[in-house]
C-alpha atoms as a PDB file:
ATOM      1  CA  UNK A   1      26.271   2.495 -24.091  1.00  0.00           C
ATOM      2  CA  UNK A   2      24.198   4.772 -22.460  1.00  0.00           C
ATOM      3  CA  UNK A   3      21.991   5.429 -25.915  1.00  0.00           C
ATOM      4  CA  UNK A   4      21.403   1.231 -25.881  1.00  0.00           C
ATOM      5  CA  UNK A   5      20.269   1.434 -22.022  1.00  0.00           C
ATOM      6  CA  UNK A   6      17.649   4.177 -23.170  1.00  0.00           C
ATOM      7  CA  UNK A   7      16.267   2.463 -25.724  1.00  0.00           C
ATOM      8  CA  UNK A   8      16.200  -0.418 -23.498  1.00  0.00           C
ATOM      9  CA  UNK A   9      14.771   1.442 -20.713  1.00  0.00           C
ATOM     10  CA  UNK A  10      12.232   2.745 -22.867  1.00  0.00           C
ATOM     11  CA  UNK A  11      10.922  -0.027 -24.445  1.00  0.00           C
ATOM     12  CA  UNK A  12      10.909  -2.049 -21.103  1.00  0.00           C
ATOM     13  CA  UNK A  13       8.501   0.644 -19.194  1.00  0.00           C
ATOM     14  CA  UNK A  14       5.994   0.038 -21.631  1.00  0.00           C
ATOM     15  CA  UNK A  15       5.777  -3.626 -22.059  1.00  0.00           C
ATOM     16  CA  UNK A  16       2.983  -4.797 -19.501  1.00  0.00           C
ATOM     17  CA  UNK A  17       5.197  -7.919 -18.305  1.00  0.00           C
ATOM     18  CA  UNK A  18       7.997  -4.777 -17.179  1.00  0.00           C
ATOM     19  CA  UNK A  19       4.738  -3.496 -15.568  1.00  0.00           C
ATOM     20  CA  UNK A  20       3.390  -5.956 -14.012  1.00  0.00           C
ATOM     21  CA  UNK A  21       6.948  -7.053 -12.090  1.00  0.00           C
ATOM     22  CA  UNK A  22       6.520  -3.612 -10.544  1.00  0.00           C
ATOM     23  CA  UNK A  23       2.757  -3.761  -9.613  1.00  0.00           C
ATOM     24  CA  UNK A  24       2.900  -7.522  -8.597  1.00  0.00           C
ATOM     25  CA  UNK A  25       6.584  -8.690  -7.635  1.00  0.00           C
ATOM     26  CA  UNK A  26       6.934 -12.198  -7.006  1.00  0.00           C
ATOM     27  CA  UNK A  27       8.637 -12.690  -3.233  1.00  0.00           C
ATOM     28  CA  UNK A  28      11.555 -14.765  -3.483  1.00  0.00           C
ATOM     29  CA  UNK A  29      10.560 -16.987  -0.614  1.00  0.00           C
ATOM     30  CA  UNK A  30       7.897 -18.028   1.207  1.00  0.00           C
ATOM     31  CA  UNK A  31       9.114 -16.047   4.168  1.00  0.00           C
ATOM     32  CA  UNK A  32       9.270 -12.557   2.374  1.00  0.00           C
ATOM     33  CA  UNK A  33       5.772 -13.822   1.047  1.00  0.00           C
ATOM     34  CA  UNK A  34       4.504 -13.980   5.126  1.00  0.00           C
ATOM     35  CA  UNK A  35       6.587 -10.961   6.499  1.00  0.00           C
ATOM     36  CA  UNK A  36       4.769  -8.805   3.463  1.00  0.00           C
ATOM     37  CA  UNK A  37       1.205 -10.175   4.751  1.00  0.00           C
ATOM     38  CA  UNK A  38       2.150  -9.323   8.223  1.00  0.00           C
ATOM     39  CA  UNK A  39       3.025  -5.915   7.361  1.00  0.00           C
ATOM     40  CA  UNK A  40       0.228  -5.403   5.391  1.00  0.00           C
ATOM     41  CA  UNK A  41      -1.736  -6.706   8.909  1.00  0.00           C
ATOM     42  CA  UNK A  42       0.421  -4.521  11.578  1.00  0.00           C
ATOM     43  CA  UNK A  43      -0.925  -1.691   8.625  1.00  0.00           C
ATOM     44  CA  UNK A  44      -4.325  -2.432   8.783  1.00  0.00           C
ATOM     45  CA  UNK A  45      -4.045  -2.179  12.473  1.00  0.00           C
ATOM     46  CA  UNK A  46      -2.375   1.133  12.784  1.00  0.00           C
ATOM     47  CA  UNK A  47      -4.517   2.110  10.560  1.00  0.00           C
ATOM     48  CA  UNK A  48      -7.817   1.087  12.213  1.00  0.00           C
ATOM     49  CA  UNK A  49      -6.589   2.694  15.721  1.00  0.00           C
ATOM     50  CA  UNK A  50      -5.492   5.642  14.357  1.00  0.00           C
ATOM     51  CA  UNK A  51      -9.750   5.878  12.716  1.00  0.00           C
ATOM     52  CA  UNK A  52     -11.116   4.358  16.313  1.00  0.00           C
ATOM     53  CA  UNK A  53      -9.481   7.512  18.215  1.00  0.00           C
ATOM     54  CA  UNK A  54     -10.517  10.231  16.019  1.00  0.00           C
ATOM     55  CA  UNK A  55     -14.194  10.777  18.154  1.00  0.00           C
ATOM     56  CA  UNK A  56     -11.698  11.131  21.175  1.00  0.00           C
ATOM     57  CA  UNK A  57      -9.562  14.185  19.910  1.00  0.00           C
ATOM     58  CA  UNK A  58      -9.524  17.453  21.567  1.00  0.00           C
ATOM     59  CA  UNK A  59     -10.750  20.015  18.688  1.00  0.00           C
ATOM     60  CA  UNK A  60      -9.551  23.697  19.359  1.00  0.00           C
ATOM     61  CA  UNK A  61     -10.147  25.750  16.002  1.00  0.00           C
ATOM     62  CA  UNK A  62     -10.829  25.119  12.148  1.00  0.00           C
ATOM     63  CA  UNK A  63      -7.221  24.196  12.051  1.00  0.00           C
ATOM     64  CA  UNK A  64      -7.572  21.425  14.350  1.00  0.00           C
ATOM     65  CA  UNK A  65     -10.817  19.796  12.719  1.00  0.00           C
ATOM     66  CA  UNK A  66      -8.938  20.266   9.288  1.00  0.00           C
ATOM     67  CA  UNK A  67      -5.708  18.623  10.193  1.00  0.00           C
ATOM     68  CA  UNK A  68      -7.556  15.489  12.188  1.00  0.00           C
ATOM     69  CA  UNK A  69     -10.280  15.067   9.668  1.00  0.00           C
ATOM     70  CA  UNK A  70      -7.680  15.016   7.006  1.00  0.00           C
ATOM     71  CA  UNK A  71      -5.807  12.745   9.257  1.00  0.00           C
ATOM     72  CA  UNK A  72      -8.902  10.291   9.858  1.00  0.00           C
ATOM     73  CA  UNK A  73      -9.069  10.403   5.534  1.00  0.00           C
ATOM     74  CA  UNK A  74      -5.536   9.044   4.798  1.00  0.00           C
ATOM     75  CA  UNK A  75      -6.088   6.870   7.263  1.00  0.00           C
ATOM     76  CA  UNK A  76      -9.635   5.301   5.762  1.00  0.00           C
ATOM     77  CA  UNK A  77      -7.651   4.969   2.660  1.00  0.00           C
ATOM     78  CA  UNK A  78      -4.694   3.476   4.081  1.00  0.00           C
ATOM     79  CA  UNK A  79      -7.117   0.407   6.076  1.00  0.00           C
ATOM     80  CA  UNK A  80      -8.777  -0.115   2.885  1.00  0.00           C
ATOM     81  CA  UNK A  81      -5.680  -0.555   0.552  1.00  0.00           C
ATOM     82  CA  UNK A  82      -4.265  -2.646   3.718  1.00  0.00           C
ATOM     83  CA  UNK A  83      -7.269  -4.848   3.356  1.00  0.00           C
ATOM     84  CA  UNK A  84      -6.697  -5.492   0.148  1.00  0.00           C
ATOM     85  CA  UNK A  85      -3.621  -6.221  -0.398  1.00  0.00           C
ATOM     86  CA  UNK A  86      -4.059  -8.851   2.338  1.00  0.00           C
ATOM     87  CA  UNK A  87      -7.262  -9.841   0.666  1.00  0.00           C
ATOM     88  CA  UNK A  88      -5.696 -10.306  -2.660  1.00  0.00           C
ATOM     89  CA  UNK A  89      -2.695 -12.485  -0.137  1.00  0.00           C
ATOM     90  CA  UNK A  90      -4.672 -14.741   0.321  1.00  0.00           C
ATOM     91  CA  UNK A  91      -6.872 -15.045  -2.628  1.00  0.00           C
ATOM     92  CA  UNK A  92      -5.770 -18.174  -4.585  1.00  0.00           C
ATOM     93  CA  UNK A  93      -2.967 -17.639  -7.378  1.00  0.00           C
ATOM     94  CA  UNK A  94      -3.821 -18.499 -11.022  1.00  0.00           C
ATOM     95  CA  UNK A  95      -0.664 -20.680 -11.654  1.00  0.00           C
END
């Protein structure tokens, strides 16, 4: 049994239809569809505060430019891949 779920395994991961149901699921409703495009939003917020207050912080040392800068760089990242994915939302679905 657990040679056939291998070998099943294995030649699932590489088939780009296994793929794809991991890098696009489907929601199962329309509400799951809205509550993941809200999240996405509330990130994209978070995200843009957390950018807007880095002029404000209090900068001691090295350490403390390091840490925020680094800070202020996951965020950037973060608002862009939140803008995204709620760009690609509500982009139109090839049926």
């Amino acid at each position: 049994m657990l040679a056939t779920w291998v070998l099943t395994v294995a030649g699932l991961t590489t088939s780009s239809a296994a793929i794809s149901a991991f890098v696009r699921p489907r929601a199962r409703s329309r509400s799951t569809s809205r509550q993941a495009a809200a999240a996405a939003i509330g990130l994209a917020i978070l995200f843009a505060v957390e950018l807007l207050g880095v002029p404000f912080y209090e900068r001691a040392g090295l350490g403390d430019w390091v840490v925020q800068l680094t800070a202020a760089a996951l965020s950037a990242v973060g608002l862009a891949a939140a803008v995204a994915a709620v760009a690609r939302r509500r982009a139109p679905q090839p049926v």
